[in-house]
C-alpha atoms as a PDB file:
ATOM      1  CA  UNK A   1       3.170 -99.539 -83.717  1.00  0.00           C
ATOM      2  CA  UNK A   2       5.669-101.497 -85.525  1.00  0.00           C
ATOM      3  CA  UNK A   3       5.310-102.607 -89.375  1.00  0.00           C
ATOM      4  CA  UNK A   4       7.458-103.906 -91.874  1.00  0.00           C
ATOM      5  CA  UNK A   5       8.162-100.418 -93.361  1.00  0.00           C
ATOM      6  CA  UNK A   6      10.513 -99.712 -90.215  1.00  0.00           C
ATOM      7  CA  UNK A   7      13.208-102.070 -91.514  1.00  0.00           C
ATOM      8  CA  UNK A   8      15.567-102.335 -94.183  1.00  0.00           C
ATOM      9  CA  UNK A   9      17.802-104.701 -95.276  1.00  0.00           C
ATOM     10  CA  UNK A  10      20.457-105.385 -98.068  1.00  0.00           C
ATOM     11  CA  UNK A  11      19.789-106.914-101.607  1.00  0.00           C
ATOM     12  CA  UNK A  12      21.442-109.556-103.003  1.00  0.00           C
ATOM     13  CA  UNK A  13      23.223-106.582-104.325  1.00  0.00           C
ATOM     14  CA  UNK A  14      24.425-105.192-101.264  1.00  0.00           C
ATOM     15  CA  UNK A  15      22.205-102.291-102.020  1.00  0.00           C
ATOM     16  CA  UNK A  16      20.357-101.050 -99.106  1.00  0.00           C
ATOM     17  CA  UNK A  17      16.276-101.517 -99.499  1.00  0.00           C
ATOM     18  CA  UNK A  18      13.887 -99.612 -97.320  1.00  0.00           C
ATOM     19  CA  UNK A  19      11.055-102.225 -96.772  1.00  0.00           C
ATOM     20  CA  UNK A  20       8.780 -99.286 -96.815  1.00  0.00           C
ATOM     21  CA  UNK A  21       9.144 -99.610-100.639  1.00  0.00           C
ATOM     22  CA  UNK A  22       6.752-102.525-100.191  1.00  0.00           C
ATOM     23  CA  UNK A  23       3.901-100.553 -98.482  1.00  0.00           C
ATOM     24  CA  UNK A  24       0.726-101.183 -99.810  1.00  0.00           C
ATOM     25  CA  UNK A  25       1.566-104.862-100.664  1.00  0.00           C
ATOM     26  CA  UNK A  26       0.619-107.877 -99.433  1.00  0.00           C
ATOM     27  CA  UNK A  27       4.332-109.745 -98.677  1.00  0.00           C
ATOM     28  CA  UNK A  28       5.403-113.170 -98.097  1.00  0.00           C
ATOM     29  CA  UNK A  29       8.808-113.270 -96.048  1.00  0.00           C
ATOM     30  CA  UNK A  30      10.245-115.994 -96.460  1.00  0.00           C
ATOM     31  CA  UNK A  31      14.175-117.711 -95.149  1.00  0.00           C
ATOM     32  CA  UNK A  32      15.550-119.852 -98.222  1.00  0.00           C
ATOM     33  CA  UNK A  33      18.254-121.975 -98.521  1.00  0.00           C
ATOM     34  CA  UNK A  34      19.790-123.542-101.560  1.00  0.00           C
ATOM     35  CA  UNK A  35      20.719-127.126-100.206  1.00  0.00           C
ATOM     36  CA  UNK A  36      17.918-128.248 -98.523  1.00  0.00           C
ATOM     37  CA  UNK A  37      15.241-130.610 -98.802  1.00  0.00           C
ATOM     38  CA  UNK A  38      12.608-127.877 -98.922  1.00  0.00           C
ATOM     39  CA  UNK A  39      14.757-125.780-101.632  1.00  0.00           C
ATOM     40  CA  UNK A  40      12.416-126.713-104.697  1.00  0.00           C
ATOM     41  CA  UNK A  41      10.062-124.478-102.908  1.00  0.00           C
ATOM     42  CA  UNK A  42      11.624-121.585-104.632  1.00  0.00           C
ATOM     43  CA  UNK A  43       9.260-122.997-107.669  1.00  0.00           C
ATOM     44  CA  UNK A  44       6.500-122.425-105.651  1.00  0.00           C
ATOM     45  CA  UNK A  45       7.144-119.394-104.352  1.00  0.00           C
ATOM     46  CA  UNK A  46       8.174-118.192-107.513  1.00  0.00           C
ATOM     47  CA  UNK A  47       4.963-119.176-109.094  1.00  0.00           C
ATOM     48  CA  UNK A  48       2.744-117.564-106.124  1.00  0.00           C
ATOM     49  CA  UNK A  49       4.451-113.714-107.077  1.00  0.00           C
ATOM     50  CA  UNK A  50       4.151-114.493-110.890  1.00  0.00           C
ATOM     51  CA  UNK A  51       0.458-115.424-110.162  1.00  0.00           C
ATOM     52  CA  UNK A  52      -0.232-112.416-107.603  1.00  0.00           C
ATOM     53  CA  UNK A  53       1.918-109.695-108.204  1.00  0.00           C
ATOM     54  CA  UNK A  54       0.052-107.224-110.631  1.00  0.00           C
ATOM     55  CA  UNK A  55      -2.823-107.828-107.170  1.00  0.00           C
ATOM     56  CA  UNK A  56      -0.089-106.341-105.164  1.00  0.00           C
ATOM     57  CA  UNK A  57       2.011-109.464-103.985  1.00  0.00           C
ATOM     58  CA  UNK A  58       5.541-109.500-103.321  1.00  0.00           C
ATOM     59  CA  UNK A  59       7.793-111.999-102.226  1.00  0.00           C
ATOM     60  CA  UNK A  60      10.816-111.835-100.453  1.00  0.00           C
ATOM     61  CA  UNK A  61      13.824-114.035 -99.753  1.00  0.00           C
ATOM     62  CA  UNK A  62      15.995-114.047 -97.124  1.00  0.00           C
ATOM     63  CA  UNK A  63      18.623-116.590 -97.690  1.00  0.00           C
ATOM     64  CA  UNK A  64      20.043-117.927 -94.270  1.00  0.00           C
ATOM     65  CA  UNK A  65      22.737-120.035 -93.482  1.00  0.00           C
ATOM     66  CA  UNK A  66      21.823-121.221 -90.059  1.00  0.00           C
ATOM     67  CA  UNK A  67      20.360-124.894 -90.168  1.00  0.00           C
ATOM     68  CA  UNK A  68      23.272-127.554 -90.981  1.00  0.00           C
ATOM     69  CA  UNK A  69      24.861-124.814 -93.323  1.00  0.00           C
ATOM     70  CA  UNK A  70      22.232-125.120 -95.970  1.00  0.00           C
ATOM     71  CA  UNK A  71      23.063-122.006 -97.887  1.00  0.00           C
ATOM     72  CA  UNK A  72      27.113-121.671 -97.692  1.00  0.00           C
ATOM     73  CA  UNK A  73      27.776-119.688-100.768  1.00  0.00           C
ATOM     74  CA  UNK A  74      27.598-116.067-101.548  1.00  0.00           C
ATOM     75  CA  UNK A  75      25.798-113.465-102.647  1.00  0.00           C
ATOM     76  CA  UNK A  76      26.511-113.730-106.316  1.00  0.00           C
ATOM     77  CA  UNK A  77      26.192-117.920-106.053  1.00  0.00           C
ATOM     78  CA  UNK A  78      22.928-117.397-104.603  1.00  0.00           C
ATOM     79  CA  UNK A  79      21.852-115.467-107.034  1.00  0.00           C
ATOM     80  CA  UNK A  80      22.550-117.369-109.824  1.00  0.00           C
ATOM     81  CA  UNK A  81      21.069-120.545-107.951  1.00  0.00           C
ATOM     82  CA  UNK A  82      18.006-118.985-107.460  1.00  0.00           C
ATOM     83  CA  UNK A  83      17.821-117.727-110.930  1.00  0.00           C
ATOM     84  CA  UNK A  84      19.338-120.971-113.324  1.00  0.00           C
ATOM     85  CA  UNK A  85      17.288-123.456-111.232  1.00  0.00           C
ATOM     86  CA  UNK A  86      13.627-121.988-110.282  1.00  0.00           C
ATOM     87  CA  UNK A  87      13.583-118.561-112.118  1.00  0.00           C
ATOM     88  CA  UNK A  88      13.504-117.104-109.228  1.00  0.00           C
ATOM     89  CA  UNK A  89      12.351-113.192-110.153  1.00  0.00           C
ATOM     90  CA  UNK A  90      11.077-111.929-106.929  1.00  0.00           C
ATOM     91  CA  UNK A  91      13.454-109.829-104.414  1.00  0.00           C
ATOM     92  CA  UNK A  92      16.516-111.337-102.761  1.00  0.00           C
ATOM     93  CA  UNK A  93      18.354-110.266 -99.965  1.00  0.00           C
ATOM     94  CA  UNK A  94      21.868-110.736 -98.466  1.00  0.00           C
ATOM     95  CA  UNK A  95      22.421-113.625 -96.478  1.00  0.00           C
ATOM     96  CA  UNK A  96      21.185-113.080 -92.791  1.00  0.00           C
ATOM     97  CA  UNK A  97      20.859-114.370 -89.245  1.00  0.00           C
ATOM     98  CA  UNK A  98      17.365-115.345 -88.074  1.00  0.00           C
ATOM     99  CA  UNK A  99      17.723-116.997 -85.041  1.00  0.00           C
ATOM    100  CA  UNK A 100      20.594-116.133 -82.134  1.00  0.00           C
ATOM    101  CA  UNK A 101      22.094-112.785 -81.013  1.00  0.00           C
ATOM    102  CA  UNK A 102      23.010-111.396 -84.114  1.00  0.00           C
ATOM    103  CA  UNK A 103      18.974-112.175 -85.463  1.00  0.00           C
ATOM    104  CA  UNK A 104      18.256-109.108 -87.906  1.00  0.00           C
ATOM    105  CA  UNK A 105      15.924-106.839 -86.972  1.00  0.00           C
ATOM    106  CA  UNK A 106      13.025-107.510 -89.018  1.00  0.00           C
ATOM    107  CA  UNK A 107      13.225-111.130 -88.038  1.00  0.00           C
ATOM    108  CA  UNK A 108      13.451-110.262 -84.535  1.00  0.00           C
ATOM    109  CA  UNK A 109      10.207-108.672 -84.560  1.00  0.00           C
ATOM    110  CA  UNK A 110       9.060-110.968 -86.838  1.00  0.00           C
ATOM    111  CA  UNK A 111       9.234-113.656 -84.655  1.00  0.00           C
ATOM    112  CA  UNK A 112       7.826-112.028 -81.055  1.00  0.00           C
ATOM    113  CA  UNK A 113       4.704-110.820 -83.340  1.00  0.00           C
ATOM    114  CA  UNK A 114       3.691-114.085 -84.600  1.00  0.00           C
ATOM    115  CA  UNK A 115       5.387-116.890 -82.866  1.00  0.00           C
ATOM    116  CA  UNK A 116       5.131-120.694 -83.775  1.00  0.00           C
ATOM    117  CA  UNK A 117       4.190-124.072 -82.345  1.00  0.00           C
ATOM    118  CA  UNK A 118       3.410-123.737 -78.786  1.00  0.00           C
ATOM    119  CA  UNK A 119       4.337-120.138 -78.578  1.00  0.00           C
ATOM    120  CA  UNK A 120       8.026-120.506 -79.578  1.00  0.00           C
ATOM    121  CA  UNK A 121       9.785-117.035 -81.430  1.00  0.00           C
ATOM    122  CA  UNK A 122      12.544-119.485 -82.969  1.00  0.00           C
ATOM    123  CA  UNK A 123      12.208-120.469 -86.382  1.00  0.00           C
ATOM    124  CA  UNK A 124      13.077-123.837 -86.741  1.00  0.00           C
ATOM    125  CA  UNK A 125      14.002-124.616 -90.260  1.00  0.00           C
ATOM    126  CA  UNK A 126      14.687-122.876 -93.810  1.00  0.00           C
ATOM    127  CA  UNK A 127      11.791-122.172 -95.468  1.00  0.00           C
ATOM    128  CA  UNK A 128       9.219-120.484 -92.644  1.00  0.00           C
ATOM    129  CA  UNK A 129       6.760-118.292 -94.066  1.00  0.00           C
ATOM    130  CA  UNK A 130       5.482-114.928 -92.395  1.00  0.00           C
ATOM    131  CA  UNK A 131       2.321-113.199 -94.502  1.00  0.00           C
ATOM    132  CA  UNK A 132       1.816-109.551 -93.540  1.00  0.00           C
ATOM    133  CA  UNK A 133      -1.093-107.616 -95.015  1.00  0.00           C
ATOM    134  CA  UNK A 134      -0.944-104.144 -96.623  1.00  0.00           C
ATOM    135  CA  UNK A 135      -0.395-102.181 -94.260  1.00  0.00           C
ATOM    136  CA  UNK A 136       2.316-104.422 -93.278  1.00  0.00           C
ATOM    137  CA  UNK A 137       1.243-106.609 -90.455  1.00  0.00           C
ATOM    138  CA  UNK A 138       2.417-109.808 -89.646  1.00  0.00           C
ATOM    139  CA  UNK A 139      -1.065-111.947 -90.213  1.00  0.00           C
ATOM    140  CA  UNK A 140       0.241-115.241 -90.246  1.00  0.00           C
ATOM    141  CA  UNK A 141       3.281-117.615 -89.735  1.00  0.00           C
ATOM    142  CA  UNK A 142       3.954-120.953 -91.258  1.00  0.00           C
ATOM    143  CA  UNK A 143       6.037-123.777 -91.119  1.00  0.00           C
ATOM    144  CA  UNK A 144       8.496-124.815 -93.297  1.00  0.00           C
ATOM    145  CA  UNK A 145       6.518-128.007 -94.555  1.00  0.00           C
ATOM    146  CA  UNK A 146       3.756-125.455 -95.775  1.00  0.00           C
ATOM    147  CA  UNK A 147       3.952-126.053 -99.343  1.00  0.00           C
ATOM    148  CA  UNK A 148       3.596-122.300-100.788  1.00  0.00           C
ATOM    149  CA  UNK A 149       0.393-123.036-103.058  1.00  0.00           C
ATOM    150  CA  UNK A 150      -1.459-124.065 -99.648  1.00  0.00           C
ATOM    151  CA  UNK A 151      -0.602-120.183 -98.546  1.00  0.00           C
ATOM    152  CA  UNK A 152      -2.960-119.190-101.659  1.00  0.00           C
ATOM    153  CA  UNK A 153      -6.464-118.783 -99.981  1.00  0.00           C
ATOM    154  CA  UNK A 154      -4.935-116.746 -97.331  1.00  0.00           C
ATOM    155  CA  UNK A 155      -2.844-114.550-100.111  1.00  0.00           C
ATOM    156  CA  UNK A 156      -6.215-114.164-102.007  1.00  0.00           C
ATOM    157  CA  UNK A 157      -8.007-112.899 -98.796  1.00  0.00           C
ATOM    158  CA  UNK A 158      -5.669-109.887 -97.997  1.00  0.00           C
ATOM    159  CA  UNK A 159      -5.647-109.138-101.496  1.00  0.00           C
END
């Protein structure tokens, strides 16, 4: 069976990150964007790790410039967005693909484990949410209008 510690991906950094560092955590997935109308989200987010993480919460961002080129700058921009704006302290990642043929990997699966609205794999927007319990399962999915403090009960529960 499939879990989150299969994949890896690249940090902000360009560091590779085995995702099995994250076993044993409950983790929030997340596809960000700097310039769009959900981007103050990052505050939220940021305040859901800095509440949960010594319970074993991380959070992860996966910056994507797919939807009407929302997050055109780099690695180093995005960073420093992230950081000057919302404090951002939880893990970053490079910039990926999350819908179309060159989808990475953990989104892929992602996507066909927990699918949306009326059964669809495609994410729709910045800012969709995937929860995956300790032993890193996708439990839930949510849209990109879920405000991250209404994700709390749920974050509480696999905790």
């Amino acid at each position: 069976m499939t879990t989150i510690q299969d994949f890896e991906a690249r940090s902000l950094a360009g560091k590779p990150v085995a995702l099995r560092d994250y076993q044993g955590k409950v983790v929030l997935i997340v596809n960000t964007a700097s310039k769009c109308g959900f981007t103050p989200q990052y505050q939220g987010l940021e305040e859901l790790f800095r509440k949960y993480q010594d319970r074993g919460l991380v959070v992860l961002g996966f910056p994507c410039n797919q939807f009407l080129s929302q997050e055109p700058g780099g690695a180093d921009e995005i960073g420093a967005f992230c950081e000057r704006n919302y404090g951002v302290s939880f893990p970053m990642f490079e910039k990926i693909d999350v819908n179309g043929p060159a989808t990475h990997p953990l989104y892929r699966w992602l996507k066909k484990v927990r699918r949306g609205v009326l059964g669809t794999e495609r994410i729709k927007w910045n800012f969709t949410k995937f929860l995956l319990d300790r032993k890193g399962n996708p439990v839930s999915r949510y849209a990109p209008r879920t405000e991250p403090q209404a994700l709390a009960k749920d974050i509480e529960a696999l905790l």
